[in-house]
N, C-alpha and C. Protein backbone atom coordinates (compact mmCIF):
# COMPACT_ATOMS: atom_id res chain seq x y z
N UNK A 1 132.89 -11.04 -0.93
CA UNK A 1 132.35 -11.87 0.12
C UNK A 1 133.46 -12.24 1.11
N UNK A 2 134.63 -12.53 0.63
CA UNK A 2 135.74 -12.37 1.86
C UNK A 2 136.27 -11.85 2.21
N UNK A 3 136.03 -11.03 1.99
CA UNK A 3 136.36 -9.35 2.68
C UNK A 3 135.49 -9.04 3.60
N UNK A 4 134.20 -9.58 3.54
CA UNK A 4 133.06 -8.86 4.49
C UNK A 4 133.53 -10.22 5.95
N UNK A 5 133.87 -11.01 4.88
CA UNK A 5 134.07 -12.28 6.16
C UNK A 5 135.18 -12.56 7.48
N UNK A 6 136.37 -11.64 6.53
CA UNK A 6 137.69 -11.19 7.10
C UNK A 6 137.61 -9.86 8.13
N UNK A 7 136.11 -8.94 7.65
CA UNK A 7 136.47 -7.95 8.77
C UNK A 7 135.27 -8.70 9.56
N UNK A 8 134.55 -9.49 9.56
CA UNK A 8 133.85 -10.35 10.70
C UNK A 8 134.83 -10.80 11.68
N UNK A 9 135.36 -11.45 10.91
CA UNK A 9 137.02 -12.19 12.03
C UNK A 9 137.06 -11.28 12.84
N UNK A 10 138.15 -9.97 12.05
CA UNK A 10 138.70 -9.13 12.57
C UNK A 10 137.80 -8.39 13.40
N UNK A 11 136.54 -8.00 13.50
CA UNK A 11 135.40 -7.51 14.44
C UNK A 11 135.47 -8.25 16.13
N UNK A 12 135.39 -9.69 15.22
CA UNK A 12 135.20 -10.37 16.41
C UNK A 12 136.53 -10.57 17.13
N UNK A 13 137.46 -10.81 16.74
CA UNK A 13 138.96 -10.43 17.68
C UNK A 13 139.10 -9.23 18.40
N UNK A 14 138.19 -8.33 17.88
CA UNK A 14 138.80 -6.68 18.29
C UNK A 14 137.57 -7.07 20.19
N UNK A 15 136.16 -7.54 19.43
CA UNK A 15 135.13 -7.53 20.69
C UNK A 15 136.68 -8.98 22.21
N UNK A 16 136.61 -9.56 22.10
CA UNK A 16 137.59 -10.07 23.00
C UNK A 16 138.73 -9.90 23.41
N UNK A 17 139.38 -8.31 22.35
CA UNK A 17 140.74 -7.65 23.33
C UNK A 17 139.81 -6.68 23.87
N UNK A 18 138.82 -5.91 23.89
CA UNK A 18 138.41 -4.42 24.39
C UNK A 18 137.52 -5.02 25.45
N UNK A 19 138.10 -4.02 26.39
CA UNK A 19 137.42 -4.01 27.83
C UNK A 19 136.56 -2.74 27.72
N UNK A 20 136.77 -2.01 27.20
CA UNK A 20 135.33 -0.56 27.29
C UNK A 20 134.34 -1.04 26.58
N UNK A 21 133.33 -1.07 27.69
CA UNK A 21 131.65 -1.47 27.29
C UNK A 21 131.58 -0.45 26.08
N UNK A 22 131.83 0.80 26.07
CA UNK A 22 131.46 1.47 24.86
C UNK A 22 131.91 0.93 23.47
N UNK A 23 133.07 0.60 23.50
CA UNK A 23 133.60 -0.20 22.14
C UNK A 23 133.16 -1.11 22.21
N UNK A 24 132.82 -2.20 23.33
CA UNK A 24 132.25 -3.49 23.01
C UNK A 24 130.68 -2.98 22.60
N UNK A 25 129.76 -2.29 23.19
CA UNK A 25 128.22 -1.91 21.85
C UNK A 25 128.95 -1.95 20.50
N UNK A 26 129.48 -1.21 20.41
CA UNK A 26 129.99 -1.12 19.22
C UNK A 26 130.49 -1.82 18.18
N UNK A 27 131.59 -2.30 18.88
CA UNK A 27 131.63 -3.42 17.56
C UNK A 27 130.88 -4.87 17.58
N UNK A 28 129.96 -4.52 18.71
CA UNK A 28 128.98 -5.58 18.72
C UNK A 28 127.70 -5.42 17.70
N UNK A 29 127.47 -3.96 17.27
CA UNK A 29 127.03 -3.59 16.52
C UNK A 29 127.27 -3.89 14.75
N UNK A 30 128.84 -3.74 14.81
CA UNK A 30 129.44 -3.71 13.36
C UNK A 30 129.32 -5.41 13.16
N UNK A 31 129.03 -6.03 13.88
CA UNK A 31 129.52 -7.56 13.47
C UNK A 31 128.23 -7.96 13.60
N UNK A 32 126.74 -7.39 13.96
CA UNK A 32 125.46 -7.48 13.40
C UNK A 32 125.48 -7.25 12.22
N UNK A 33 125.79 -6.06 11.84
CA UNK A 33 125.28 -5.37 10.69
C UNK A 33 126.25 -6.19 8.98
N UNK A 34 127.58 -6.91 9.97
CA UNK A 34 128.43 -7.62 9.10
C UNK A 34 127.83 -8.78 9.05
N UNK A 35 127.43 -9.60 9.63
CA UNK A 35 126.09 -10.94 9.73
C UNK A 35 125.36 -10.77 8.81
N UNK A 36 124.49 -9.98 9.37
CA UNK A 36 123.35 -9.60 7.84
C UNK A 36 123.21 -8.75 6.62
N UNK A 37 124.47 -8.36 6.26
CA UNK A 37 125.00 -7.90 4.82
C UNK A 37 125.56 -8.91 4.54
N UNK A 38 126.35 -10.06 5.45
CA UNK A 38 126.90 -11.28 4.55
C UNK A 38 125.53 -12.30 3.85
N UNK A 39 124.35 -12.24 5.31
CA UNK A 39 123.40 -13.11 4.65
C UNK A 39 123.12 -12.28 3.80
N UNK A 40 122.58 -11.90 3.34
CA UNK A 40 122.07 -11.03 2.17
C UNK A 40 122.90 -10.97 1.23
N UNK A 41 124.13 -11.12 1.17
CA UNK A 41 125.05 -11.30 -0.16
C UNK A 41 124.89 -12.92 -0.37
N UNK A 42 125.02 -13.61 0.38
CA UNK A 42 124.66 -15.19 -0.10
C UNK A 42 123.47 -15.44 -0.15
N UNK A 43 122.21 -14.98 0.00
CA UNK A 43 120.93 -15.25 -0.52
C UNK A 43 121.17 -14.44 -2.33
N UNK A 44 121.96 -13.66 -2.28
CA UNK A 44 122.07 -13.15 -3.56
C UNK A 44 122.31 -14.22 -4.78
N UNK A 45 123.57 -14.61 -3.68
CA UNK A 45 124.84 -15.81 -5.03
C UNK A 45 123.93 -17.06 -5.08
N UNK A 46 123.10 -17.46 -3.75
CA UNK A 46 122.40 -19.02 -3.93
C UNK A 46 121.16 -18.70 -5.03
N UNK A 47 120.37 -17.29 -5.17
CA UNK A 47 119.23 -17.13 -5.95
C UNK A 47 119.44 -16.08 -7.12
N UNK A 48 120.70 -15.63 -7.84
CA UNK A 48 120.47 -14.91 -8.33
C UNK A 48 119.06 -14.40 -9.36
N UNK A 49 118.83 -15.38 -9.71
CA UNK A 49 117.42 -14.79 -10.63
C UNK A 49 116.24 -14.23 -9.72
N UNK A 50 116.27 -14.64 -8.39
CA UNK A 50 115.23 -13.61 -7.26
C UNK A 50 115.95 -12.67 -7.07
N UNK A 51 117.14 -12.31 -7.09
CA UNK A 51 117.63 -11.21 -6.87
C UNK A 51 117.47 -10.32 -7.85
N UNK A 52 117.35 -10.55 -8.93
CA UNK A 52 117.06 -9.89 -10.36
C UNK A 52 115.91 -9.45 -10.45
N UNK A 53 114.69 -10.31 -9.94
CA UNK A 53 113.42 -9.86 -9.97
C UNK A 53 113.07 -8.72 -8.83
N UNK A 54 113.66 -8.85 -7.75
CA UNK A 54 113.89 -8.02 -6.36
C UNK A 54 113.95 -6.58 -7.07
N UNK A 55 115.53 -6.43 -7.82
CA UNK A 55 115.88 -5.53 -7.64
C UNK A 55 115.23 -4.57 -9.21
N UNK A 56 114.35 -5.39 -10.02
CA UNK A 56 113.71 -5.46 -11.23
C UNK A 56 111.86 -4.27 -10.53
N UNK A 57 111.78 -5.24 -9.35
CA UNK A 57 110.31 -5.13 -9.21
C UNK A 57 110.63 -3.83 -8.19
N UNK A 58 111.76 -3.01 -7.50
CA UNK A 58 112.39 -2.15 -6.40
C UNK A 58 112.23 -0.86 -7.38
N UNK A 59 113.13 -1.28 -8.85
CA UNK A 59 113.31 -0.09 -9.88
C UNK A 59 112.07 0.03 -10.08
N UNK A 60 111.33 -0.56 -10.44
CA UNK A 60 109.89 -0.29 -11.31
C UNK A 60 109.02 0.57 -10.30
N UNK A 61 108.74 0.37 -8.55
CA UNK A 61 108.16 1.05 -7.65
C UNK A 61 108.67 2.23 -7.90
N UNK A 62 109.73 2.61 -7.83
CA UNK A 62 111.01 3.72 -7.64
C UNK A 62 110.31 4.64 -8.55
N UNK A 63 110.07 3.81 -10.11
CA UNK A 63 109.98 4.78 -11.25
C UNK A 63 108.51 5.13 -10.77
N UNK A 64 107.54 4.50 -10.38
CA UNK A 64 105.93 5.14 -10.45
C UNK A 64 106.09 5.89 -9.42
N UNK A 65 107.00 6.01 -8.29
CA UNK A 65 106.32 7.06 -6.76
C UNK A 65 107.33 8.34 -8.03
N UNK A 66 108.07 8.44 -8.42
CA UNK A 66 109.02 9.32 -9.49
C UNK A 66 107.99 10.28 -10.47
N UNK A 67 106.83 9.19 -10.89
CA UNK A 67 105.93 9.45 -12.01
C UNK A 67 104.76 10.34 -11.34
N UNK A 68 104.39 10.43 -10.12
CA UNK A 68 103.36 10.61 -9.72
C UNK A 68 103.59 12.37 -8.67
N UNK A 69 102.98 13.17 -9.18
CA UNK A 69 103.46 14.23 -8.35
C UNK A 69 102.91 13.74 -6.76
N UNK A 70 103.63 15.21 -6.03
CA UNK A 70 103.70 14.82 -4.76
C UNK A 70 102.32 15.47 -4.36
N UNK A 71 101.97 16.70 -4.89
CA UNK A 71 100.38 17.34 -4.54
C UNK A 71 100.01 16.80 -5.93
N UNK A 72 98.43 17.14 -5.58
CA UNK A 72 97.69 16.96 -7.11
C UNK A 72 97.69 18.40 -7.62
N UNK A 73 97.60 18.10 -9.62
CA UNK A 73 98.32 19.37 -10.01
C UNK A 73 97.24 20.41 -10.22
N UNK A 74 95.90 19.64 -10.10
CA UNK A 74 94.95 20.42 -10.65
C UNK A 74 93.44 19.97 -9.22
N UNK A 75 94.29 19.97 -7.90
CA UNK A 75 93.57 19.11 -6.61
C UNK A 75 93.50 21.22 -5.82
N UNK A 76 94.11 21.84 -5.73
CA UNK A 76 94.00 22.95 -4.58
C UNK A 76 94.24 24.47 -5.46
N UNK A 77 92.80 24.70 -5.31
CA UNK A 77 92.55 26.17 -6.37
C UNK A 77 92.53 27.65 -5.35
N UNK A 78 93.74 28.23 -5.46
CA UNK A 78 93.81 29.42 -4.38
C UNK A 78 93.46 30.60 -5.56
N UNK A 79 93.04 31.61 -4.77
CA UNK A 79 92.91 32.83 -5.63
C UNK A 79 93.74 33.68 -5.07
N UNK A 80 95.25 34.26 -6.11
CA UNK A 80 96.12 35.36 -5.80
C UNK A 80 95.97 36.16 -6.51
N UNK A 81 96.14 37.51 -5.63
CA UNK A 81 95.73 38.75 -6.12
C UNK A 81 97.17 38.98 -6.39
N UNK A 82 98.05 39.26 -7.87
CA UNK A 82 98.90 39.75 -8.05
C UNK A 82 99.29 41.35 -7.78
N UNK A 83 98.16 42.22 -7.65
CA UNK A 83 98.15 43.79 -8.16
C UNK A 83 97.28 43.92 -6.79
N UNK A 84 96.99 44.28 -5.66
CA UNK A 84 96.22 44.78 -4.58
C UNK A 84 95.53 45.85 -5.07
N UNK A 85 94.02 46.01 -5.02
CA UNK A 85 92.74 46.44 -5.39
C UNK A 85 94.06 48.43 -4.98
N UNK A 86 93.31 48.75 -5.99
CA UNK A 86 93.72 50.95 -5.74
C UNK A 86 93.01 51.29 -4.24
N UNK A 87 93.68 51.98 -3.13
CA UNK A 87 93.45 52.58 -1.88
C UNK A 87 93.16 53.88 -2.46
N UNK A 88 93.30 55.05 -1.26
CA UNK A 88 92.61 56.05 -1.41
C UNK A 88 93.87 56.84 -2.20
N UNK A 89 93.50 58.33 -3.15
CA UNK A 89 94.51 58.85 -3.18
C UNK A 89 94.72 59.79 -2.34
N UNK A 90 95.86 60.00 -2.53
CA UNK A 90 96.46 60.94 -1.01
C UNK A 90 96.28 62.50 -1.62
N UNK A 91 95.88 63.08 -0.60
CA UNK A 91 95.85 65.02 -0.63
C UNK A 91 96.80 65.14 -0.62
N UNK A 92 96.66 66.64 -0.94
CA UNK A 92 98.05 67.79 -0.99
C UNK A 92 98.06 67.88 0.64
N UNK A 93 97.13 67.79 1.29
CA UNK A 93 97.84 67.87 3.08
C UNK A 93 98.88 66.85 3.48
N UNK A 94 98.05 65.71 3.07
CA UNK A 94 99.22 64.70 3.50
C UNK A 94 100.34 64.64 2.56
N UNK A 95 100.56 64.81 1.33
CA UNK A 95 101.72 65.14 0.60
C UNK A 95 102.77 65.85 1.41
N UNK A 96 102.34 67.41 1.63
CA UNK A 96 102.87 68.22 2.85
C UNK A 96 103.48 68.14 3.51
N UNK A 97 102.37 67.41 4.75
CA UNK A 97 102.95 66.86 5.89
C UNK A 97 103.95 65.84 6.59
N UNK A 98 103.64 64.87 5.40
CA UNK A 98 104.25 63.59 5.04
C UNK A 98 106.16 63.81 5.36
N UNK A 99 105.68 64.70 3.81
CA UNK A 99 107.20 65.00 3.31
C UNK A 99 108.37 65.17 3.89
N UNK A 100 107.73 66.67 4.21
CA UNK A 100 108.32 67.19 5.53
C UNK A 100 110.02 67.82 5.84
N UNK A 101 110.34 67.64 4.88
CA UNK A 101 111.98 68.05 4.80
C UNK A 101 112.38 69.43 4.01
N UNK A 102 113.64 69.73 4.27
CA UNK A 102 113.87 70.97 3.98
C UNK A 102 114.08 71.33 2.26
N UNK A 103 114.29 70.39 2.03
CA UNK A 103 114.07 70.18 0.29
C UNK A 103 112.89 70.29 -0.24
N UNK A 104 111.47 70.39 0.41
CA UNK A 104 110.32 69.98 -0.17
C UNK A 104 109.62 71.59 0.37
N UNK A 105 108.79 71.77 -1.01
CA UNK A 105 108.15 73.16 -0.83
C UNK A 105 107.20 72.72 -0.65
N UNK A 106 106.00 73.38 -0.21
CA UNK A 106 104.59 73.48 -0.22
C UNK A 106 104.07 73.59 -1.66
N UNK A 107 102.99 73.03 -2.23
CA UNK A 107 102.26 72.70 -3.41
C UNK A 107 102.15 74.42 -3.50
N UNK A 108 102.22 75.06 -4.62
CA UNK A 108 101.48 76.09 -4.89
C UNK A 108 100.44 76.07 -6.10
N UNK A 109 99.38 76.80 -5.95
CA UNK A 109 98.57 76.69 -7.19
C UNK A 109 98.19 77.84 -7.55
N UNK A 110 98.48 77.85 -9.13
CA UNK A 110 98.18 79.17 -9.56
C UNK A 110 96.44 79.95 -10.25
């Protein structure tokens, strides 16, 4: 807690030496965000037992969205064809023709 309070100081010393508007957003920013992480650490220390239940009742949500798939498992029934239905078979022409290279003879039949 005094550490978060010491770089508040130090935030706020840095916003009254800097003249660039860009650093002043900025660490006008860090000394928001240092404000309300300090409140939030002293609502901690003044209530700890709400903080217990907080962070009691945070885990327990956590675990059911965890528990619950993201589609339903047995909600979307597709039909996949692993093996595509048999096409035509191919002739000895198109075998042939296909082929076509100097390695490949013509079918003979005896």
């Amino acid at each position: 807690m005094h550490a978060l309070k010491d770089r508040l100081v130090d935030a706020e010393g840095d916003l009254q030496r800097t003249t660039d508007p860009k650093q002043q957003t900025r660490i006008q920013d860090d000394i928001e965000s240092l404000k309300q992480l300090i409140a939030d650490r002293e609502k901690i220390v003044e209530d700890p037992e709400g903080a217990k239940k907080r962070v009691e009742e945070s885990i327990e949500s956590g675990m059911e969205r965890e528990r619950q798939p993201k589609t339903p498992v047995s909600g979307l029934t597709k039909t996949k064809f692993i093996n595509p239905p048999p096409g035509v078979a191919p002739t000895d022409q198109w075998l042939s023709a296909s082929a076509g290279g100097p390695f490949c003879h013509p079918v003979v039949r005896p």
